[in-house]
C-alpha atoms as a PDB file:
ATOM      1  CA  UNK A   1      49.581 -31.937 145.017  1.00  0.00           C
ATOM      2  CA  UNK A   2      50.551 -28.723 147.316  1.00  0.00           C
ATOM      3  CA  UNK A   3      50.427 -28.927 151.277  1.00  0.00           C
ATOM      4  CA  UNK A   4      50.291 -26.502 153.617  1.00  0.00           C
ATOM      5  CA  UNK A   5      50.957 -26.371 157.276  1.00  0.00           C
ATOM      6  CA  UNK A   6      49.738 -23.066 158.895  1.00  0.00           C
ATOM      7  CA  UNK A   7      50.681 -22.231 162.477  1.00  0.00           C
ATOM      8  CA  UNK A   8      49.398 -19.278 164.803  1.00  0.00           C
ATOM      9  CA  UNK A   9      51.640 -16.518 167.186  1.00  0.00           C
ATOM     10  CA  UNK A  10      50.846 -14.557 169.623  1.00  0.00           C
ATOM     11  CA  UNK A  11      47.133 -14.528 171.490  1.00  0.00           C
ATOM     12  CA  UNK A  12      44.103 -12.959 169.900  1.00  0.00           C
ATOM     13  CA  UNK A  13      43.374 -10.950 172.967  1.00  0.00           C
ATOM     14  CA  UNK A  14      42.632  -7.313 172.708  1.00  0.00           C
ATOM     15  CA  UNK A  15      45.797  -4.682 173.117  1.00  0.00           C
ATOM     16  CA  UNK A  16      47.143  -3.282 176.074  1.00  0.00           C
ATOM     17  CA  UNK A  17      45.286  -5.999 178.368  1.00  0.00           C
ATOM     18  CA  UNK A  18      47.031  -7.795 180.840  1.00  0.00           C
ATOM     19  CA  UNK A  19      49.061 -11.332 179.296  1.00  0.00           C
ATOM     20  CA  UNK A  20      47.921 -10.134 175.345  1.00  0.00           C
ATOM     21  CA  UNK A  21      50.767 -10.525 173.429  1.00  0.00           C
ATOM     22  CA  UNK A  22      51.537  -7.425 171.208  1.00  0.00           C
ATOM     23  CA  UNK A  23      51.295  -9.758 167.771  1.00  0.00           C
ATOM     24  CA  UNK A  24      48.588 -12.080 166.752  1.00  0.00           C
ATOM     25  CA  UNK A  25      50.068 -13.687 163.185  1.00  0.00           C
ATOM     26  CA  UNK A  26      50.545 -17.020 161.110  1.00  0.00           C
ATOM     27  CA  UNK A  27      53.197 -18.748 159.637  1.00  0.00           C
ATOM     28  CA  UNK A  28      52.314 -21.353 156.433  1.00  0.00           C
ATOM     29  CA  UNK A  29      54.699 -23.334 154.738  1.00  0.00           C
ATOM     30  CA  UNK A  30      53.586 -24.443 151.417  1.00  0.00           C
ATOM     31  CA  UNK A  31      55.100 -27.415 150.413  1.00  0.00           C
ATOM     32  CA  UNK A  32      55.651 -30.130 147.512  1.00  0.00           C
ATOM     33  CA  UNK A  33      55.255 -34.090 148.304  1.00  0.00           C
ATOM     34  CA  UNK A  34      59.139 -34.029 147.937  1.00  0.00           C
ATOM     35  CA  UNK A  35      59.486 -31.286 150.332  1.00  0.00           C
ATOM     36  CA  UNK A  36      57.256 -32.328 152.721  1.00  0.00           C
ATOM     37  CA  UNK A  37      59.390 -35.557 153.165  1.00  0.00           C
ATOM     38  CA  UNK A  38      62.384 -33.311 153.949  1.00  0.00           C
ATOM     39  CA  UNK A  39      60.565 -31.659 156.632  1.00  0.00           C
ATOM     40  CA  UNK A  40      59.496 -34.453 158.410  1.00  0.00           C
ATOM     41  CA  UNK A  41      62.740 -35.608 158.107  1.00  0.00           C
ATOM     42  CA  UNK A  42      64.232 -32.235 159.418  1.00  0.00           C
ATOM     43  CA  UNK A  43      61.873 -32.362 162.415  1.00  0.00           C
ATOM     44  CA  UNK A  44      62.512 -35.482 163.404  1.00  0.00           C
ATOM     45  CA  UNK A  45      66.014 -34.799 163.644  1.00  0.00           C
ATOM     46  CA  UNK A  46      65.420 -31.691 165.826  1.00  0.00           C
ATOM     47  CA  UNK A  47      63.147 -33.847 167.921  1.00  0.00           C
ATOM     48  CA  UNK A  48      66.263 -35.989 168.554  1.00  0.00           C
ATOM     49  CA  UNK A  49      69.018 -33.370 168.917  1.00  0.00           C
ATOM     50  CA  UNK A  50      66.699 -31.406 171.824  1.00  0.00           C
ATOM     51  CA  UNK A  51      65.610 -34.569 173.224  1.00  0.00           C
ATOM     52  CA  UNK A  52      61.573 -34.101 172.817  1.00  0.00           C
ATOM     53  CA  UNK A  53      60.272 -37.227 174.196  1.00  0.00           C
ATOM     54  CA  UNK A  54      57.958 -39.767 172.372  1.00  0.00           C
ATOM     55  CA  UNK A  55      54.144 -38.327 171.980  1.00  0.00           C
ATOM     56  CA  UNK A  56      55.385 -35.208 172.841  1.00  0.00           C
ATOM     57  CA  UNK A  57      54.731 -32.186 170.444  1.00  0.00           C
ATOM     58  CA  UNK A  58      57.909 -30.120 169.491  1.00  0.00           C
ATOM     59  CA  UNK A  59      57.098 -26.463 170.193  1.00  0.00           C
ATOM     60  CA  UNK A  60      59.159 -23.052 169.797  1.00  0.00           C
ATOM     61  CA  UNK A  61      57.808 -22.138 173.385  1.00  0.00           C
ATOM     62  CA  UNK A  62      58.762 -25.877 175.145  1.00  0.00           C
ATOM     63  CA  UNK A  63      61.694 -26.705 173.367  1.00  0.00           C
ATOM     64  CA  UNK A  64      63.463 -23.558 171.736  1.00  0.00           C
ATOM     65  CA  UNK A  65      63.875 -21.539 175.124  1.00  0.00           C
ATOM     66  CA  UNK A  66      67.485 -20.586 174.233  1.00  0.00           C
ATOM     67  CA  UNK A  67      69.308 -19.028 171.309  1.00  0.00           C
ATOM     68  CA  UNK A  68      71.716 -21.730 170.769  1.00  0.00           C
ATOM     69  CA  UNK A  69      68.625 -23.934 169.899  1.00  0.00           C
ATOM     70  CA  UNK A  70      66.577 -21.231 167.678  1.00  0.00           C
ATOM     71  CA  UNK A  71      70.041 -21.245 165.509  1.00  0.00           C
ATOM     72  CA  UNK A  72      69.958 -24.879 164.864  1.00  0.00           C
ATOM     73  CA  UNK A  73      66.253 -24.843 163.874  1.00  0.00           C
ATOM     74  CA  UNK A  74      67.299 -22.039 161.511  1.00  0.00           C
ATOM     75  CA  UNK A  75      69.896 -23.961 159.885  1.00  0.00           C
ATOM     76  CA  UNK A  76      68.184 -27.234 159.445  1.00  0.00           C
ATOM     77  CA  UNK A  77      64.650 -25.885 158.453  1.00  0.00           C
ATOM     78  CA  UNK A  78      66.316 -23.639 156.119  1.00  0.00           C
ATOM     79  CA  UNK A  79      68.321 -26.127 154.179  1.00  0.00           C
ATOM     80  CA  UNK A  80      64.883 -27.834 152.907  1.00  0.00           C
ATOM     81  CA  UNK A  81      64.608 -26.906 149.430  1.00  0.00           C
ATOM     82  CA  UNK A  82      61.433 -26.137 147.628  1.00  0.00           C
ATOM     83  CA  UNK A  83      59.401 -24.306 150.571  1.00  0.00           C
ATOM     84  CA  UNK A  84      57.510 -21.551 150.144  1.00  0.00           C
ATOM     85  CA  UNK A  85      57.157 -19.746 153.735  1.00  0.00           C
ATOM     86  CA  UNK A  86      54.190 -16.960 153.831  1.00  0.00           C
ATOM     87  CA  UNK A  87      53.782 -14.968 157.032  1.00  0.00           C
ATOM     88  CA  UNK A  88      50.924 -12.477 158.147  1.00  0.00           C
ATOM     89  CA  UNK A  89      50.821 -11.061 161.336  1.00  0.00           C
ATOM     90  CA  UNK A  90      48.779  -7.901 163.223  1.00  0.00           C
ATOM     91  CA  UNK A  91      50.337  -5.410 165.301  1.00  0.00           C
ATOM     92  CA  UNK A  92      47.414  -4.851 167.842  1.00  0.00           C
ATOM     93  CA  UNK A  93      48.632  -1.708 168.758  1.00  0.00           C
ATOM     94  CA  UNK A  94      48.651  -0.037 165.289  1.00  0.00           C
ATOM     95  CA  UNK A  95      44.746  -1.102 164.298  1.00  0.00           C
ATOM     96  CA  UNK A  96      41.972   0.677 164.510  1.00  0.00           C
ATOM     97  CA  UNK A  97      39.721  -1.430 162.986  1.00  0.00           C
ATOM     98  CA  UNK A  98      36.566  -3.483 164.839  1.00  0.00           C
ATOM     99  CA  UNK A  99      38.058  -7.021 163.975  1.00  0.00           C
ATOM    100  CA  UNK A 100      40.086  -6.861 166.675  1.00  0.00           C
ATOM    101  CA  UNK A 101      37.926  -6.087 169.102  1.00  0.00           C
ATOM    102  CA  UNK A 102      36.465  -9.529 168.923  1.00  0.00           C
ATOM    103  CA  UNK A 103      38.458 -12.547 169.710  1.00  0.00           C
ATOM    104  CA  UNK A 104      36.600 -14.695 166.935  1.00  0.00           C
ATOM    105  CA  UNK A 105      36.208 -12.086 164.135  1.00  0.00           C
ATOM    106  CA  UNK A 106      40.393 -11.363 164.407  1.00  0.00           C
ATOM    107  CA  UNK A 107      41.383 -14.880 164.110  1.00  0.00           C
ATOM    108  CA  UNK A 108      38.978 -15.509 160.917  1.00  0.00           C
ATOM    109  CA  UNK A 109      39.873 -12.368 159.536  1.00  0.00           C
ATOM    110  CA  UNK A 110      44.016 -13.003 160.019  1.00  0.00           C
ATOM    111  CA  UNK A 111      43.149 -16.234 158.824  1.00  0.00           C
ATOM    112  CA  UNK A 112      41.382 -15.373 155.972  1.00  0.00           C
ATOM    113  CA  UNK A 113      44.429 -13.220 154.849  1.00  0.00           C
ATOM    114  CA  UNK A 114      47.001 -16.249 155.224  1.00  0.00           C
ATOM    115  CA  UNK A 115      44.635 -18.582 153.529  1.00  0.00           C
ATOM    116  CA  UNK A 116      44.318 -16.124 150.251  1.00  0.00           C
ATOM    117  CA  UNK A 117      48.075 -15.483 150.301  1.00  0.00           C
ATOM    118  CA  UNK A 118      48.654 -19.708 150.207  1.00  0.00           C
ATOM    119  CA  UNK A 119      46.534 -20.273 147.177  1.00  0.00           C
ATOM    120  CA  UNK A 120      47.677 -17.091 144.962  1.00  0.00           C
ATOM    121  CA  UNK A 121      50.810 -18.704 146.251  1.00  0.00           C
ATOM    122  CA  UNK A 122      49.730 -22.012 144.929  1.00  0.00           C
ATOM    123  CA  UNK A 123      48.757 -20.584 142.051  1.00  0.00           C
ATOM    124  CA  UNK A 124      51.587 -18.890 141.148  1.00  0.00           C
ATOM    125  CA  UNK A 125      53.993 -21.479 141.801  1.00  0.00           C
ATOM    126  CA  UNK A 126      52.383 -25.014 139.897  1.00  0.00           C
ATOM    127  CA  UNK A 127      49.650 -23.308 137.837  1.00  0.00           C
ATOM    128  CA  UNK A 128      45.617 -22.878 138.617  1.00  0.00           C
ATOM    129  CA  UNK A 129      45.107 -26.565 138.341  1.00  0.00           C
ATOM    130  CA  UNK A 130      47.362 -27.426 141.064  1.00  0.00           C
ATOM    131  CA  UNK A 131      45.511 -28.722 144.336  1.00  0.00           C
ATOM    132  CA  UNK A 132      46.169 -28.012 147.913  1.00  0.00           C
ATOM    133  CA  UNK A 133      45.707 -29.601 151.223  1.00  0.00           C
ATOM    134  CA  UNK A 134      45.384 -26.694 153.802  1.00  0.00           C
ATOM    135  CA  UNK A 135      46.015 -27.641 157.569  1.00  0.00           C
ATOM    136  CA  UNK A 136      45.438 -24.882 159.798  1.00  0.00           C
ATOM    137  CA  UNK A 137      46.496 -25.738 163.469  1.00  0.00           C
ATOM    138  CA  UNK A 138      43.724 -26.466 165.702  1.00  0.00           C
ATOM    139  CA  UNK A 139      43.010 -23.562 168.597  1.00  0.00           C
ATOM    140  CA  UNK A 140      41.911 -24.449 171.701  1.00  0.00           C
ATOM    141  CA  UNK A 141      38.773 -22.271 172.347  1.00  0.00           C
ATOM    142  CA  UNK A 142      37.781 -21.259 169.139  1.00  0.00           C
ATOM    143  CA  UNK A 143      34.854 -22.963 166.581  1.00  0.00           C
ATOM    144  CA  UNK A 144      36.922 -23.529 163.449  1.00  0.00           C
ATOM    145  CA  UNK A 145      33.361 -24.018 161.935  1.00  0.00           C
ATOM    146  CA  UNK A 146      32.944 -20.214 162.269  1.00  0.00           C
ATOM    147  CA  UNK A 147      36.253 -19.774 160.271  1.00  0.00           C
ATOM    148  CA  UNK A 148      34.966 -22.184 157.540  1.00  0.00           C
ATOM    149  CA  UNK A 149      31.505 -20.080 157.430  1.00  0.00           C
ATOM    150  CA  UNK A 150      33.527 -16.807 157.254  1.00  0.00           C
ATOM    151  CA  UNK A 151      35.540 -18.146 154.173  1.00  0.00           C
ATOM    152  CA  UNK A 152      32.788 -19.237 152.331  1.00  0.00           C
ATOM    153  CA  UNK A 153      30.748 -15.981 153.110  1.00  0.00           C
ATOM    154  CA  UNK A 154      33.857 -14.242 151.725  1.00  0.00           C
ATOM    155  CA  UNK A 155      34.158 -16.138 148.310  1.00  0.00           C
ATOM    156  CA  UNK A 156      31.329 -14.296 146.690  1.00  0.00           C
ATOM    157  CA  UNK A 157      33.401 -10.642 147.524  1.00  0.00           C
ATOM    158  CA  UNK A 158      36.851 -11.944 146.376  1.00  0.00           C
ATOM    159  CA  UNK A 159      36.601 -13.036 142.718  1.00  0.00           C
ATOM    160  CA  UNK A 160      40.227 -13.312 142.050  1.00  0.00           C
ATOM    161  CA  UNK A 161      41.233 -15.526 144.723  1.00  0.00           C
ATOM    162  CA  UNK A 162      41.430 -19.406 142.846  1.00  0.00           C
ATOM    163  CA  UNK A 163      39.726 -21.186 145.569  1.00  0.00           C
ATOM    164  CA  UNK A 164      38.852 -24.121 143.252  1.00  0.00           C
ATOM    165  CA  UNK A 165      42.537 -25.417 143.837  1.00  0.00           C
ATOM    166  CA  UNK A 166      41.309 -26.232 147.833  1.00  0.00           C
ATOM    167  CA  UNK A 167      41.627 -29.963 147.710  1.00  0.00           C
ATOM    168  CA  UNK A 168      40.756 -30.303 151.757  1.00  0.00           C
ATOM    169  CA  UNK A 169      40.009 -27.845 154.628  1.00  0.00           C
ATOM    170  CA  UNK A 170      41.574 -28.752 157.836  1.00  0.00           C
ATOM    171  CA  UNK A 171      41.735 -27.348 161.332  1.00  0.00           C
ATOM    172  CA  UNK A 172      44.620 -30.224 163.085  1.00  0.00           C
ATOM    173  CA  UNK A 173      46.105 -30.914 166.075  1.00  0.00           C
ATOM    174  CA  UNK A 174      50.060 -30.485 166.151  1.00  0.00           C
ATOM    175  CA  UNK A 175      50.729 -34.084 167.257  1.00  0.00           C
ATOM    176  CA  UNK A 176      48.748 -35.284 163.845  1.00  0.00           C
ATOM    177  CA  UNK A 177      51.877 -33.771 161.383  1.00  0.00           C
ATOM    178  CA  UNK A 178      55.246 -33.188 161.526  1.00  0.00           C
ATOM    179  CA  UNK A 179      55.206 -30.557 159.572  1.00  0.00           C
ATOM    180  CA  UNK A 180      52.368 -28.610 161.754  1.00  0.00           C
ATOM    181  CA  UNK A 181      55.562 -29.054 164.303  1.00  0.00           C
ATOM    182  CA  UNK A 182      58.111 -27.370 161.688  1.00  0.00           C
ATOM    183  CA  UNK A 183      54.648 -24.554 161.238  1.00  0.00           C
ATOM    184  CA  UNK A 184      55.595 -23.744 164.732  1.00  0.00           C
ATOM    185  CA  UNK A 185      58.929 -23.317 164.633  1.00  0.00           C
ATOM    186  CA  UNK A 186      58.915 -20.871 161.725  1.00  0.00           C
ATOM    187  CA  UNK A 187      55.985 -18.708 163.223  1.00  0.00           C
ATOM    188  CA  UNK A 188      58.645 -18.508 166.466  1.00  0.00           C
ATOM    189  CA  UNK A 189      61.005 -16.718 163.768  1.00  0.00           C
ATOM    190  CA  UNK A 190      58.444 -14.547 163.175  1.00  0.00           C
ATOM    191  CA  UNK A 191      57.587 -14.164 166.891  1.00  0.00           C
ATOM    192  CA  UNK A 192      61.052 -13.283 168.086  1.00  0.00           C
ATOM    193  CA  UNK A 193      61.583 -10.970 164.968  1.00  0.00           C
ATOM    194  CA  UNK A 194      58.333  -8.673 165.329  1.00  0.00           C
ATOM    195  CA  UNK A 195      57.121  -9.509 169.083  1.00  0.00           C
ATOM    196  CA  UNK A 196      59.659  -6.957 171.861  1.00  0.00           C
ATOM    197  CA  UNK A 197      61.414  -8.759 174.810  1.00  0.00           C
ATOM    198  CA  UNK A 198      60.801  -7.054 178.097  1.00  0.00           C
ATOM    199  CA  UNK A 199      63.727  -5.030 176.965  1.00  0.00           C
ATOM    200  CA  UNK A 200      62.314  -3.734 173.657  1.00  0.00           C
ATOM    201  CA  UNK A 201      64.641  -5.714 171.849  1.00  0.00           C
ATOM    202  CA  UNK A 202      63.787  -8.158 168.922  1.00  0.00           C
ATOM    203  CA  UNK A 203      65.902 -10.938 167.135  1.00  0.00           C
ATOM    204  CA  UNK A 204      65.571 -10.801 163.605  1.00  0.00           C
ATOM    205  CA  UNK A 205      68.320 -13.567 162.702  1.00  0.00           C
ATOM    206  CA  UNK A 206      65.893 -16.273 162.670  1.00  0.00           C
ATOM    207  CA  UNK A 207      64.152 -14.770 159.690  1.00  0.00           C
ATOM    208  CA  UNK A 208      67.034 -14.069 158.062  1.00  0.00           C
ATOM    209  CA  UNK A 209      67.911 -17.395 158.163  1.00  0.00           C
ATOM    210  CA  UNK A 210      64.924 -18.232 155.982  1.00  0.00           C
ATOM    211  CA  UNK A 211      64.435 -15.349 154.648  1.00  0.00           C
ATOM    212  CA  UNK A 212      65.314 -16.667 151.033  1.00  0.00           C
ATOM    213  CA  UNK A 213      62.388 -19.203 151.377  1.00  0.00           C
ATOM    214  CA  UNK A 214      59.655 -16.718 151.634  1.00  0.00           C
ATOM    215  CA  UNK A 215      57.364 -15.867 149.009  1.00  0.00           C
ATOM    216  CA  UNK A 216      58.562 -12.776 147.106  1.00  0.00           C
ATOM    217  CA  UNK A 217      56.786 -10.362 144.812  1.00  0.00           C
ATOM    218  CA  UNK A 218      57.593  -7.614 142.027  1.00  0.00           C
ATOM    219  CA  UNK A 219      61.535  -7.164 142.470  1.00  0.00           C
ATOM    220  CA  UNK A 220      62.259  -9.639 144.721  1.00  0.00           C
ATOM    221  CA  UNK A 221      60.196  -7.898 147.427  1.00  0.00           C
ATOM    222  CA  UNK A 222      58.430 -10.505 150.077  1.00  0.00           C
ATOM    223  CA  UNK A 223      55.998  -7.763 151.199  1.00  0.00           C
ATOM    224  CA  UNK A 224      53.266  -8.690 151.335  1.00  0.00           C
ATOM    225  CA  UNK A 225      53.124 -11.553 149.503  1.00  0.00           C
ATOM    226  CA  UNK A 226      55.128 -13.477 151.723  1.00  0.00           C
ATOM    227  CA  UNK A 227      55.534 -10.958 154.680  1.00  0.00           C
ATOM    228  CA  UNK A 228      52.170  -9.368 155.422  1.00  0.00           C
ATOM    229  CA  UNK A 229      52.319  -6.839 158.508  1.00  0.00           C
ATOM    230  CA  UNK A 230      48.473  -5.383 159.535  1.00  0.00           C
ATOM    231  CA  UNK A 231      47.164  -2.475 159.266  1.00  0.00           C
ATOM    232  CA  UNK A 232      49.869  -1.718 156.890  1.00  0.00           C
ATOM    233  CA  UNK A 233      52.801  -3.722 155.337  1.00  0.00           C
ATOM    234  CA  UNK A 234      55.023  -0.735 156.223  1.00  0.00           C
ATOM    235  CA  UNK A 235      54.896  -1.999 159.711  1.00  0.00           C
ATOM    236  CA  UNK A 236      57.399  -4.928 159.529  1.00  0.00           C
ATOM    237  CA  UNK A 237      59.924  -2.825 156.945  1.00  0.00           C
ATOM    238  CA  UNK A 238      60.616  -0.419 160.495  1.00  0.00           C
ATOM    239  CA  UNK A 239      62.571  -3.501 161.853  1.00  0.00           C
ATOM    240  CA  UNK A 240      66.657  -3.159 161.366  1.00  0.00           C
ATOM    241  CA  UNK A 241      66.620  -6.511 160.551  1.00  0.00           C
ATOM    242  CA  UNK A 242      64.304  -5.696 157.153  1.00  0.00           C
ATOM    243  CA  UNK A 243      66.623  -5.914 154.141  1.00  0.00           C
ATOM    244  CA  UNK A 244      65.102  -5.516 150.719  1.00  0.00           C
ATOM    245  CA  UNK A 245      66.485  -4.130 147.885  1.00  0.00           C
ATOM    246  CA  UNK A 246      63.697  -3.816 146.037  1.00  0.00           C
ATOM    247  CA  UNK A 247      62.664  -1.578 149.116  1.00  0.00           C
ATOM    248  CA  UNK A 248      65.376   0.514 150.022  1.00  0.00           C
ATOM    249  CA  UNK A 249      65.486   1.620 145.731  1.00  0.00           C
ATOM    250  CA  UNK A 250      62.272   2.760 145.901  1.00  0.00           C
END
């Protein structure tokens, strides 16, 4: 059995309005019973070492304020073996496109794109008759029934995608898993990698800090398998940060 722990970034509201953020994205980490064990582990240990009280929820925005503490999550999260990280995200700025123009359309359809990417992942990883517990993190606001509908309106259009290995479909709360918790702290290594400070500046260390656990492709390329940027992957190779051989040969 696979699990996976999906986490959202960013806001979906529309570009350019006041408080959007400029990146609406998802991290997933797909992970083994063995692994899985490990990251609990790895976030209790965090939850110690920052001193997150008791029925409190660990969170990249409440407990990771400064660098110092981003570093240490990248250096324990990213000594867990056997995790395969997948990230998607949309630049708002850069689309065109009418999904993003409504708040519940662009979540299903970002959604969508992280779900097919975890069970080719899947797939690719144990073999077709591998099953998978999905846990998307719950989102105040939206009707995760909607996203379900979407998903299943989409199967008939997307042939290839092995949904049979879906074992159980789950929007959560982040106080229900530990590992929705560690889903949090990886999508703020996306966040502080694609997503400008008020100085224009991005951090791109985090991610390179796990950057050998994401999902890679032909030639050891993560994009887009495990790096998807929208409305085109070329978006998230701009970053100085982006190091791919595979990329810079071709």
């Amino acid at each position: 059995m696979l699990y996976a722990y999906i986490d959202e970034t960013g806001d979906r509201g529309l570009a350019g309005k006041p408080g959007s953020s400029p990146i609406f994205g998802m991290a997933a980490i797909l992970l083994t019973e063995e692994s899985a064990r490990a990251v609990r582990a790895a976030v209790k240990q965090l939850r110690v070492e920052f001193r997150v009280p008791d029925g409190v929820v660990m969170s990249w925005k409440e407990h990771l304020k400064t660098h110092a503490r981003r570093m240490r999550a990248g250096q324990v999260l990213s000594a867990i073996p056997d995790v395969c990280l997948i990230y998607v995200y949309c630049q708002k700025d850069a689309v065109t496109g009418r999904y993003v123009q409504d708040r519940e359309l662009f979540y299903n359809y970002v959604a969508l794109k992280m779900y097919k990417s975890i069970l080719w992942a899947a797939r690719a990883w144990k073999g077709p008759n591998e099953r998978v517990n999905t846990r998307f993190g719950h989102v105040r606001g939206h009707d995760h029934r909607s996203t379900e509908e979407y998903f299943r309106a989409q199967r008939r259009y997307e042939r290839t995608v092995p949904w049979h290995m879906e074992n159980g479909l789950r929007w959560v709360s982040a106080d229900r898993f530990l590992e929705s918790q560690a889903a949090d702290l990886y999508g703020g290594f996306l966040r502080s990698a694609v997503w400008p400070d008020e100085f224009g500046n991005v951090e791109g260390r985090f991610i390179r800090d796990v950057w050998h656990q994401i999902r890679r492709g032909n030639g050891n390329c993560p994009v887009p398998l495990g790096l998807m940027s929208m409305p085109t992957n070329e978006l998230v190779k701009q970053f100085e940060w982006y190091e791919c051989p595979h990329c810079e040969a071709a």
